[in-house]
C-alpha atoms as a PDB file:
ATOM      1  CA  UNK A   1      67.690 291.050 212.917  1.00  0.00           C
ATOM      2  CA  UNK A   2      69.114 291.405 209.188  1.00  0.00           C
ATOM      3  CA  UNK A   3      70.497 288.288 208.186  1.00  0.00           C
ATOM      4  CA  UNK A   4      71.620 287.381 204.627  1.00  0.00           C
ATOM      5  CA  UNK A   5      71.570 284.300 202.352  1.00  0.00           C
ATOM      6  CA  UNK A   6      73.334 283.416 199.264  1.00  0.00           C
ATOM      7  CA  UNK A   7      72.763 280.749 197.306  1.00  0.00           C
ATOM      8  CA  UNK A   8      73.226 279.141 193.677  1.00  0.00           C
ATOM      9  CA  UNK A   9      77.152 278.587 193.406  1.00  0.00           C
ATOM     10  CA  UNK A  10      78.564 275.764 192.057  1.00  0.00           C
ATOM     11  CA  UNK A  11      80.745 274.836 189.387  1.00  0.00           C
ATOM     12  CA  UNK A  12      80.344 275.796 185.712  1.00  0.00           C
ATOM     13  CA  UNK A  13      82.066 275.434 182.482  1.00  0.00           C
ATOM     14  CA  UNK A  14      83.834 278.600 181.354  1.00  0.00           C
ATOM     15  CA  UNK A  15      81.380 280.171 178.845  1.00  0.00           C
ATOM     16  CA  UNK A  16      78.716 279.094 181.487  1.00  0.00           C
ATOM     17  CA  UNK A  17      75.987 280.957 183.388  1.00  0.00           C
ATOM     18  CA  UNK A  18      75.138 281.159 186.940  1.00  0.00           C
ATOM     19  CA  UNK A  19      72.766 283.030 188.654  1.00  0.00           C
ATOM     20  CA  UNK A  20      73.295 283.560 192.250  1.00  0.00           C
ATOM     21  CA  UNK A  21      70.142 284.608 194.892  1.00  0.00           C
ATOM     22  CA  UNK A  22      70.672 286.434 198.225  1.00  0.00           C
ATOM     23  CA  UNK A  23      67.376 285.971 200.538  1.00  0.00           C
ATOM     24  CA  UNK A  24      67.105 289.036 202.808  1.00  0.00           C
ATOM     25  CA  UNK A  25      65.095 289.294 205.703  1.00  0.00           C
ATOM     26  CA  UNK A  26      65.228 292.085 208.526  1.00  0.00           C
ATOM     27  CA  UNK A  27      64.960 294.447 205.715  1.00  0.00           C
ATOM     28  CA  UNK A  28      63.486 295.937 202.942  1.00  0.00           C
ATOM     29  CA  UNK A  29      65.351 295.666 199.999  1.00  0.00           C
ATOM     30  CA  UNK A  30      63.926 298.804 198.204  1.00  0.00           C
ATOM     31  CA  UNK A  31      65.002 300.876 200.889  1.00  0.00           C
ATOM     32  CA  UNK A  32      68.591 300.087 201.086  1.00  0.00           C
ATOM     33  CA  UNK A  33      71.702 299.034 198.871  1.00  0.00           C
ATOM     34  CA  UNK A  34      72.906 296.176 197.987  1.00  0.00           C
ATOM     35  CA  UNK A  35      75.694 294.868 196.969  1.00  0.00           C
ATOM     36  CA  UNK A  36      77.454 291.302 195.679  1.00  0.00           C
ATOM     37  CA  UNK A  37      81.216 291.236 196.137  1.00  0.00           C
ATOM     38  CA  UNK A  38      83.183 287.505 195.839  1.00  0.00           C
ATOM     39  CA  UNK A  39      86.843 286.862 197.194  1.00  0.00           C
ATOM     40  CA  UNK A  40      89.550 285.003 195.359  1.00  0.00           C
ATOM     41  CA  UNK A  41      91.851 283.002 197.155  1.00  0.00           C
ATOM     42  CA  UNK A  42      94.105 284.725 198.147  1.00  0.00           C
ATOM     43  CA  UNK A  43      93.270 287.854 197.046  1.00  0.00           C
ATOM     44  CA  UNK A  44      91.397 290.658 198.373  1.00  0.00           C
ATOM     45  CA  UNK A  45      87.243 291.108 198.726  1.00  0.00           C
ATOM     46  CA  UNK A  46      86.514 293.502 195.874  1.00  0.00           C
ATOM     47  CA  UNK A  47      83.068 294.714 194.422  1.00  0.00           C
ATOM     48  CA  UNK A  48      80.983 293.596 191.913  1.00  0.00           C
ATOM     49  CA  UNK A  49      77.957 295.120 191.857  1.00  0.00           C
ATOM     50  CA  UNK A  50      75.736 297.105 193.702  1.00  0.00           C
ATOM     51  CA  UNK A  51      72.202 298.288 193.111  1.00  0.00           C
ATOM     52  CA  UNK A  52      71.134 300.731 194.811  1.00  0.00           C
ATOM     53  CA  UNK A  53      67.567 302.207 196.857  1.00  0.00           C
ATOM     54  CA  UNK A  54      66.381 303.719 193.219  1.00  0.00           C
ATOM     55  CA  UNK A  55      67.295 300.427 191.262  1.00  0.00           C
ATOM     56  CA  UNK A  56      70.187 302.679 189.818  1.00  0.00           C
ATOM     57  CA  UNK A  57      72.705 300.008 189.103  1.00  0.00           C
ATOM     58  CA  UNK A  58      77.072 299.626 188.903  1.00  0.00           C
ATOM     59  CA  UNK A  59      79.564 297.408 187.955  1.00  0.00           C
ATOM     60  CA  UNK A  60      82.832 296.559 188.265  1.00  0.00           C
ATOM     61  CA  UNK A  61      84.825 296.963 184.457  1.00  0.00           C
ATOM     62  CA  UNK A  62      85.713 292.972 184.537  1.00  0.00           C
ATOM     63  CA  UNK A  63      82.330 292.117 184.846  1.00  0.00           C
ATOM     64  CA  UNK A  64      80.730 294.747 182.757  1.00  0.00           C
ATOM     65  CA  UNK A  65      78.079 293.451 179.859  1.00  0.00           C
ATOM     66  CA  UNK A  66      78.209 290.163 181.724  1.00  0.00           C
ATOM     67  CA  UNK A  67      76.779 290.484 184.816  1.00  0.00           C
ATOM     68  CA  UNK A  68      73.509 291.725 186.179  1.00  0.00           C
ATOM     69  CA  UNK A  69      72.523 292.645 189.196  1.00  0.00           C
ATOM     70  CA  UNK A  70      68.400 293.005 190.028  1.00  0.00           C
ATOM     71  CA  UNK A  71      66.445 292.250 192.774  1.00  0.00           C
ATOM     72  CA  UNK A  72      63.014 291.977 193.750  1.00  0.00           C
ATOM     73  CA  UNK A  73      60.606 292.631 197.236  1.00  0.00           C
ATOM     74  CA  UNK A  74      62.712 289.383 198.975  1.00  0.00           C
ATOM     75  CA  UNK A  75      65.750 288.833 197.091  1.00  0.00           C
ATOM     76  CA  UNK A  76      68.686 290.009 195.215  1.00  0.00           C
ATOM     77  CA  UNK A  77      69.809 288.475 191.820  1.00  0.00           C
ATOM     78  CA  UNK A  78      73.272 288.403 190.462  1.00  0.00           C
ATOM     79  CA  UNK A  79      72.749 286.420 186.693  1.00  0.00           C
ATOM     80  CA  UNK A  80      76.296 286.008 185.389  1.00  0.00           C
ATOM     81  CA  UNK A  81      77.350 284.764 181.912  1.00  0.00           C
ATOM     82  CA  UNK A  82      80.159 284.387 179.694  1.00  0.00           C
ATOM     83  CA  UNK A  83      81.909 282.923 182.406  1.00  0.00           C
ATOM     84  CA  UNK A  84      85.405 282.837 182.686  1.00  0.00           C
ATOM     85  CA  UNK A  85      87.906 281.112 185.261  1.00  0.00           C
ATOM     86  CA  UNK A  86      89.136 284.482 186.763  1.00  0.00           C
ATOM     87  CA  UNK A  87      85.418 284.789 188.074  1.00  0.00           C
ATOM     88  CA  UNK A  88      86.196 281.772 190.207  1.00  0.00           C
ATOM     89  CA  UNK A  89      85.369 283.443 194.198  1.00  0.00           C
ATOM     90  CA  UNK A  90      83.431 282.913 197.058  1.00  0.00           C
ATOM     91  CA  UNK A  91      80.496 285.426 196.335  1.00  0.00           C
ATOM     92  CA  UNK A  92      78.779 287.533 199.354  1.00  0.00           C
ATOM     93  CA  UNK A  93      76.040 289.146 199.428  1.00  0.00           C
ATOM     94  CA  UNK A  94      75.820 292.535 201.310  1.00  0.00           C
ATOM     95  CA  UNK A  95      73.216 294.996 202.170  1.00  0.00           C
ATOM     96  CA  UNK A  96      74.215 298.816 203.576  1.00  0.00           C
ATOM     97  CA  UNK A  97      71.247 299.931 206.097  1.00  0.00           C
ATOM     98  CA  UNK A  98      70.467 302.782 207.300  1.00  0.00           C
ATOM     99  CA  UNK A  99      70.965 303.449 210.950  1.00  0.00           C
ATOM    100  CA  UNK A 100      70.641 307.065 212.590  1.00  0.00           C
ATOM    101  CA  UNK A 101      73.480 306.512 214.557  1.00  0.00           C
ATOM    102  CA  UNK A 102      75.310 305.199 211.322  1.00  0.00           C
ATOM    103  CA  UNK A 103      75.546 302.529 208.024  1.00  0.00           C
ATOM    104  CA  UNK A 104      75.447 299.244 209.015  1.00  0.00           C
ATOM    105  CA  UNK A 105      76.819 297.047 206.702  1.00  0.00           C
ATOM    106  CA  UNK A 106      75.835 293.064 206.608  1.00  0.00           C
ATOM    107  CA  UNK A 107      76.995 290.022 205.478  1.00  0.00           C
ATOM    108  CA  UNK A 108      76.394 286.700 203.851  1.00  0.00           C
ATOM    109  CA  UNK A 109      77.909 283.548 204.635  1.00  0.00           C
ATOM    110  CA  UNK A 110      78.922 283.512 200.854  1.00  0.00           C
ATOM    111  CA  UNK A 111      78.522 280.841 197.514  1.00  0.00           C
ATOM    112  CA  UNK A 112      81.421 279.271 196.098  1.00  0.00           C
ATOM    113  CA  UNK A 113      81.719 279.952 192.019  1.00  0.00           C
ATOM    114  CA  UNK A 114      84.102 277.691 190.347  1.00  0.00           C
ATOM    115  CA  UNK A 115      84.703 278.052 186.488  1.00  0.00           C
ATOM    116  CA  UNK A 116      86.622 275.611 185.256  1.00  0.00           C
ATOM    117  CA  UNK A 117      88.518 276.432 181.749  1.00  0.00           C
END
């Protein structure tokens, strides 16, 4: 069973760093990719990363030159500075895994980010 983690939200001063951990388990995180996205309130999930089976590595243009995704064998990393308040979310963790009969995609409970301005 693939179950996800996050951890290492809080609340930060804008300018601020954070660096957020997913634990994975039921998986192996070189074979698969990963993903962080975060939700606003009241505004829809969207992307922030991804990193994918060959450590090849995107971002989304807000977060560019501020964030980095890595990961290692148990966990994915998301280290984010230069914080500002617009990065204020709940941030999820996701993994994409390969099924024969079909992508599964998985969830984490999330990790609130608060940056206060």
């Amino acid at each position: 069973q693939v179950q996800l983690v996050e951890s290492g939200g809080g609340l930060v001063q804008a300018g601020g760093s954070l660096r957020l951990s997913c634990t994975a388990s039921g998986i192996l995180l070189r074979d698969n990719s990963m993903a962080w996205y975060r939700q606003a309130p009241g505004k829809q999930r969207e992307l922030v990363a991804t990193i994918k089976s060959a450590g090849s590595t995107n971002y989304a243009d807000s977060v560019k030159g501020r964030f980095t995704i890595s990961r290692d064998n148990a966990k994915v990393y998301l280290q984010m500075n230069s914080l500002k308040p617009e990065d204020t979310a709940v941030y999820y963790c996701n993994a994409d895994v390969f099924r024969i009969a079909g992508n599964v995609r998985y969830w984490g409970q999330g990790t609130q980010v608060t940056v206060s301005s």
